[in-house]
PDB file of N, CA and C in Angstrom:
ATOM      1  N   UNK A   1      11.433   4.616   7.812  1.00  0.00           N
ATOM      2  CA  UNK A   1      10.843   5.063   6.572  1.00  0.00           C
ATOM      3  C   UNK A   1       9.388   4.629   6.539  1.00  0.00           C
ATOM      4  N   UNK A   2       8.637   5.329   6.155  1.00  0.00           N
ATOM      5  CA  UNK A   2       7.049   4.995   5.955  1.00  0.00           C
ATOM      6  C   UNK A   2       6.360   4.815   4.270  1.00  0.00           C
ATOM      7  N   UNK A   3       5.558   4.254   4.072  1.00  0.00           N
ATOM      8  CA  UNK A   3       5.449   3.750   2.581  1.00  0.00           C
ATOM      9  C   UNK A   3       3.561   3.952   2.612  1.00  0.00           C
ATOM     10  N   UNK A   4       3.404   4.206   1.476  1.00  0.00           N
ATOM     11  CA  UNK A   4       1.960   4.914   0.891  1.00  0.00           C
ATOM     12  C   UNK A   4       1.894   3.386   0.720  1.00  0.00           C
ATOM     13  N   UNK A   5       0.524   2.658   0.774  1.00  0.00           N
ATOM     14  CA  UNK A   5      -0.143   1.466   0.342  1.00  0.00           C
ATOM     15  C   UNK A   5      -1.464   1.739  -0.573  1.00  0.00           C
ATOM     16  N   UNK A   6      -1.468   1.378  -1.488  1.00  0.00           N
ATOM     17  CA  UNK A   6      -2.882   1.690  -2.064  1.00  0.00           C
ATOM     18  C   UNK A   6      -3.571   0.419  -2.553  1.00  0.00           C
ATOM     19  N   UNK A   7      -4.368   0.082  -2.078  1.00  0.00           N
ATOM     20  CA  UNK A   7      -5.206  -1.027  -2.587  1.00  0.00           C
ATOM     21  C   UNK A   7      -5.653  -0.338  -4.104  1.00  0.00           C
ATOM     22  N   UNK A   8      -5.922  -1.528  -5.011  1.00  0.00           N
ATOM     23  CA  UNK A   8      -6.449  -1.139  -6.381  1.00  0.00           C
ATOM     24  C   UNK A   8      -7.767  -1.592  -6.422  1.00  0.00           C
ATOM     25  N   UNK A   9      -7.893  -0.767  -7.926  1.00  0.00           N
ATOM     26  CA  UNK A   9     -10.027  -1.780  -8.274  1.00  0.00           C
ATOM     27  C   UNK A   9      -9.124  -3.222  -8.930  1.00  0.00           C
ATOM     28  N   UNK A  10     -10.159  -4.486  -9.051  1.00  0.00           N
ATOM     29  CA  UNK A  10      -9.551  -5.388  -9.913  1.00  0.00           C
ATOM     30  C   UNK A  10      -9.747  -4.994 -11.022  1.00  0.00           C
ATOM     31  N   UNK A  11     -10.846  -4.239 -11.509  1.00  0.00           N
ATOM     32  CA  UNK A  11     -11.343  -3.680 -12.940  1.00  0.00           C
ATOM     33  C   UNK A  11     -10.606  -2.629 -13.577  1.00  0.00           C
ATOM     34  N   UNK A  12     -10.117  -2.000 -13.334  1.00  0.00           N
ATOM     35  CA  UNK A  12      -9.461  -0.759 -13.973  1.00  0.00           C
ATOM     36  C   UNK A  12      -7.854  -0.148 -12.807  1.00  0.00           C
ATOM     37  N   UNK A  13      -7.623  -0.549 -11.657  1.00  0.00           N
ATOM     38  CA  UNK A  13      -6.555  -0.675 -11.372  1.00  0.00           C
ATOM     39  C   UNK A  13      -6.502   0.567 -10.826  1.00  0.00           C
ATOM     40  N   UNK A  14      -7.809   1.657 -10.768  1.00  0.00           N
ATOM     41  CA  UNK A  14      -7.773   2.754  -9.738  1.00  0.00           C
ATOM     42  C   UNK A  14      -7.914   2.617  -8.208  1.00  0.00           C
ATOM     43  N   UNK A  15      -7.288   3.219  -7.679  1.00  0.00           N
ATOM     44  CA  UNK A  15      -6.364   3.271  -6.005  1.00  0.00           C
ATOM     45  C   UNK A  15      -7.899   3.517  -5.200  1.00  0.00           C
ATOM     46  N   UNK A  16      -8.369   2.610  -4.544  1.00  0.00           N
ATOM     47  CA  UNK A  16      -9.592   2.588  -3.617  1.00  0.00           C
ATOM     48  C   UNK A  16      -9.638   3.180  -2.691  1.00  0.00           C
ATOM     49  N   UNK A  17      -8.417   2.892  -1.475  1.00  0.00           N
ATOM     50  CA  UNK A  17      -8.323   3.503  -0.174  1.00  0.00           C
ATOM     51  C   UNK A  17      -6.652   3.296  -0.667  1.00  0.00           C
ATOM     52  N   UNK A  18      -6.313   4.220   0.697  1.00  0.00           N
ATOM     53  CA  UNK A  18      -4.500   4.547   0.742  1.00  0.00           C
ATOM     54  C   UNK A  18      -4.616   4.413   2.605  1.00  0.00           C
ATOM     55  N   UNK A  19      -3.163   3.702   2.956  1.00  0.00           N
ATOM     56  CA  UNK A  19      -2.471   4.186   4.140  1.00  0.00           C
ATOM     57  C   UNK A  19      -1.510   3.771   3.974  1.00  0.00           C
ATOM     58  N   UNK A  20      -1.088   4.755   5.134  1.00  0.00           N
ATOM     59  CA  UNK A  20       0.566   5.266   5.350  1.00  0.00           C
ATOM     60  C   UNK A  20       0.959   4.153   6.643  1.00  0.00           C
ATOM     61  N   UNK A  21       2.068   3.455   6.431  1.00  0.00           N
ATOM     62  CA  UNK A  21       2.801   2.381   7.434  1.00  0.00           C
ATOM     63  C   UNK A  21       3.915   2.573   7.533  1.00  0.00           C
ATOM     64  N   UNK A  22       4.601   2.024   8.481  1.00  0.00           N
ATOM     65  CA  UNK A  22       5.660   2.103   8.291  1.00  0.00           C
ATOM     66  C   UNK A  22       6.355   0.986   7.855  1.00  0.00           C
ATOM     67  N   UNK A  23       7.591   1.037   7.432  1.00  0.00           N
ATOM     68  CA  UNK A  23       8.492  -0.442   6.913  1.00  0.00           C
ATOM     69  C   UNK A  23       8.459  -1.686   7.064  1.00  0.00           C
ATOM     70  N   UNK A  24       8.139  -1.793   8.880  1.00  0.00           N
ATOM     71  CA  UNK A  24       8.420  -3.124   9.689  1.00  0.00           C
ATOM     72  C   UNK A  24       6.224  -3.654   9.242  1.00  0.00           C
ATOM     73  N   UNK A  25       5.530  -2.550   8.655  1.00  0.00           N
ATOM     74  CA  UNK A  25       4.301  -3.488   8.340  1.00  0.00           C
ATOM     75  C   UNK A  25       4.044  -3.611   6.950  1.00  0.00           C
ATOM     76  N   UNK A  26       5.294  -3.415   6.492  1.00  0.00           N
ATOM     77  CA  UNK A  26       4.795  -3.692   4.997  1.00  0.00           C
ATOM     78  C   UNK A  26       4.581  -4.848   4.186  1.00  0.00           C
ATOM     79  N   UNK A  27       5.912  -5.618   4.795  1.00  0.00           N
ATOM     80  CA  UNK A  27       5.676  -7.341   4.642  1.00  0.00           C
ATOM     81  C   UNK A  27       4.199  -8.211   5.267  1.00  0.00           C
ATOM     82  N   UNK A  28       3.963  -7.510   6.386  1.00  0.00           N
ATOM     83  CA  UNK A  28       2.605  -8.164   6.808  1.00  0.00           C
ATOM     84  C   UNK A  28       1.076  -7.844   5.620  1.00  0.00           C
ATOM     85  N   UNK A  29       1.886  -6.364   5.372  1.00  0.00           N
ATOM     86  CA  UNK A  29       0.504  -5.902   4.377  1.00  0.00           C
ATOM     87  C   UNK A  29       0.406  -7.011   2.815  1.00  0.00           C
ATOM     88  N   UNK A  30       1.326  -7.018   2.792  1.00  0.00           N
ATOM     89  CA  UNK A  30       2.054  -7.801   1.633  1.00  0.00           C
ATOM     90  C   UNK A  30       1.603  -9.154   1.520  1.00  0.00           C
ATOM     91  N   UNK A  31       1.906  -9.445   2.487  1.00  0.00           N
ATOM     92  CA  UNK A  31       1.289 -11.555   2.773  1.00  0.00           C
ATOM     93  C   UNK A  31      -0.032 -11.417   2.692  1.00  0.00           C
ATOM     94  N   UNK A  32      -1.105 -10.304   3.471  1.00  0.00           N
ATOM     95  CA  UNK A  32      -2.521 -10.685   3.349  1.00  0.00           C
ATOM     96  C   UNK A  32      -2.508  -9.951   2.170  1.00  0.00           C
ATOM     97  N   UNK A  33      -2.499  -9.562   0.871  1.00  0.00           N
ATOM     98  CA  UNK A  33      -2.704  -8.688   0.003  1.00  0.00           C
ATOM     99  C   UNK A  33      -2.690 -10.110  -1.150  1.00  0.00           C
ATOM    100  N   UNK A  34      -1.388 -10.828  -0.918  1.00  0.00           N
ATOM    101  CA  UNK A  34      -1.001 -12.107  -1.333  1.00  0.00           C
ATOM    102  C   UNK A  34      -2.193 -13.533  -1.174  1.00  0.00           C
ATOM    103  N   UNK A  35      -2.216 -13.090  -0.185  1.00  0.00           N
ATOM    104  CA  UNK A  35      -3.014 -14.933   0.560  1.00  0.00           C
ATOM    105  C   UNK A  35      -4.643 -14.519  -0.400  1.00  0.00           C
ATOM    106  N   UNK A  36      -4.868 -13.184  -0.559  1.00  0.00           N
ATOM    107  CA  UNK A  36      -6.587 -12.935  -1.242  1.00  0.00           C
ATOM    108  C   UNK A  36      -6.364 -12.339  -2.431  1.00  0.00           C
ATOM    109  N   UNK A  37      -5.690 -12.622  -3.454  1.00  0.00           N
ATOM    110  CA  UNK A  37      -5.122 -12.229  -4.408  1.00  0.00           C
ATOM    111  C   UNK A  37      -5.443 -10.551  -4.570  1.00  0.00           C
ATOM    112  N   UNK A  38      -5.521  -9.997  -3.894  1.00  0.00           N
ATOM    113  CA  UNK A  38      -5.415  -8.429  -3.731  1.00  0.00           C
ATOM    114  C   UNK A  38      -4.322  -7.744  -4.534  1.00  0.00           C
ATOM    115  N   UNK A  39      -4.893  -6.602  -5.252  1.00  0.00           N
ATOM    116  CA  UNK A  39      -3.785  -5.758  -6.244  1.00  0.00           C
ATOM    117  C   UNK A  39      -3.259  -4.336  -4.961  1.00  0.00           C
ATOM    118  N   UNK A  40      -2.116  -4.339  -4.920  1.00  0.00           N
ATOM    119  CA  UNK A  40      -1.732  -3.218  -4.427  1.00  0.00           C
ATOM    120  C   UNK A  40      -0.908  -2.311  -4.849  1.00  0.00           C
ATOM    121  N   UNK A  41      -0.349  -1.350  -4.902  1.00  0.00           N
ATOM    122  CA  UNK A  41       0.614  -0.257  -5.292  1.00  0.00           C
ATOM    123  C   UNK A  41       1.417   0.354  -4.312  1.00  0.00           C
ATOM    124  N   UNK A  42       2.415   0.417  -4.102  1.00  0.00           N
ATOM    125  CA  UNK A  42       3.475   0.614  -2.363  1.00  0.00           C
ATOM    126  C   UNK A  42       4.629   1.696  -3.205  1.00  0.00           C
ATOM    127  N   UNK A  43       4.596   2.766  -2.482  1.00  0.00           N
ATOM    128  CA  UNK A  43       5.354   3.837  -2.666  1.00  0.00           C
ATOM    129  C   UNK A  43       5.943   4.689  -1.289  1.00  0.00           C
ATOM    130  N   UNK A  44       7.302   5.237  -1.707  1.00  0.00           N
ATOM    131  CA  UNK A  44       7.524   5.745  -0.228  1.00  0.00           C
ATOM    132  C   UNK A  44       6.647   6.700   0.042  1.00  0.00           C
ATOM    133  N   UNK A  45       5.936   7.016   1.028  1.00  0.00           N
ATOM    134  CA  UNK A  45       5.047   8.133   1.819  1.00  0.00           C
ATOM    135  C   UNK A  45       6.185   9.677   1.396  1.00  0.00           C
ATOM    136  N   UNK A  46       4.796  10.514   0.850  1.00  0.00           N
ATOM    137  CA  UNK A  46       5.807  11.949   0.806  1.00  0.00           C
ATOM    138  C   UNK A  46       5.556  12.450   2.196  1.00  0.00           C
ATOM    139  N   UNK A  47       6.660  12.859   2.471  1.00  0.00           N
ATOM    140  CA  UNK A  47       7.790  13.907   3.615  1.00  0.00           C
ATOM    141  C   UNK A  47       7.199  14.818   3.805  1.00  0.00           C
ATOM    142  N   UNK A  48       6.735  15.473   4.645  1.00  0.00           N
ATOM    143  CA  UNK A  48       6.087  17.034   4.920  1.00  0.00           C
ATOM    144  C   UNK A  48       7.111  17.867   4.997  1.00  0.00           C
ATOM    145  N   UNK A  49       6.542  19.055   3.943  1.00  0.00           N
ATOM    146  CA  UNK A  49       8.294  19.951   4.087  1.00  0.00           C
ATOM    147  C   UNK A  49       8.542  21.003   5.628  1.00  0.00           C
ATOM    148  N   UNK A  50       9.690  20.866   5.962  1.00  0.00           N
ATOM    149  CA  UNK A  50      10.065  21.551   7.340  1.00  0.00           C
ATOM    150  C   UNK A  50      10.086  23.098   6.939  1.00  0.00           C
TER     151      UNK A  50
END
């Protein structure tokens, strides 16, 4: 499964940059997002339709 990451502003909480990861880096994204008090927003990545 792959998950949308969006970093936020600290000021108003609008989405700066976005990437797409997959599962096994989300916890890593998570700890440095953590360790620099960084705001983020994590959603599953939309599916391209077949």
């Amino acid at each position: 499964m792959r998950f949308e990451i969006m970093r936020l502003d600290d000021i108003d909480g609008t989405a700066v940059d976005s990437t797409v990861v997959d599962a096994a880096s989300v916890n890593r994204i998570v700890q440095q997002a953590a360790a620099v008090g960084q705001r983020i927003y994590i959603r599953p990545a939309e599916t391209a339709a077949s």
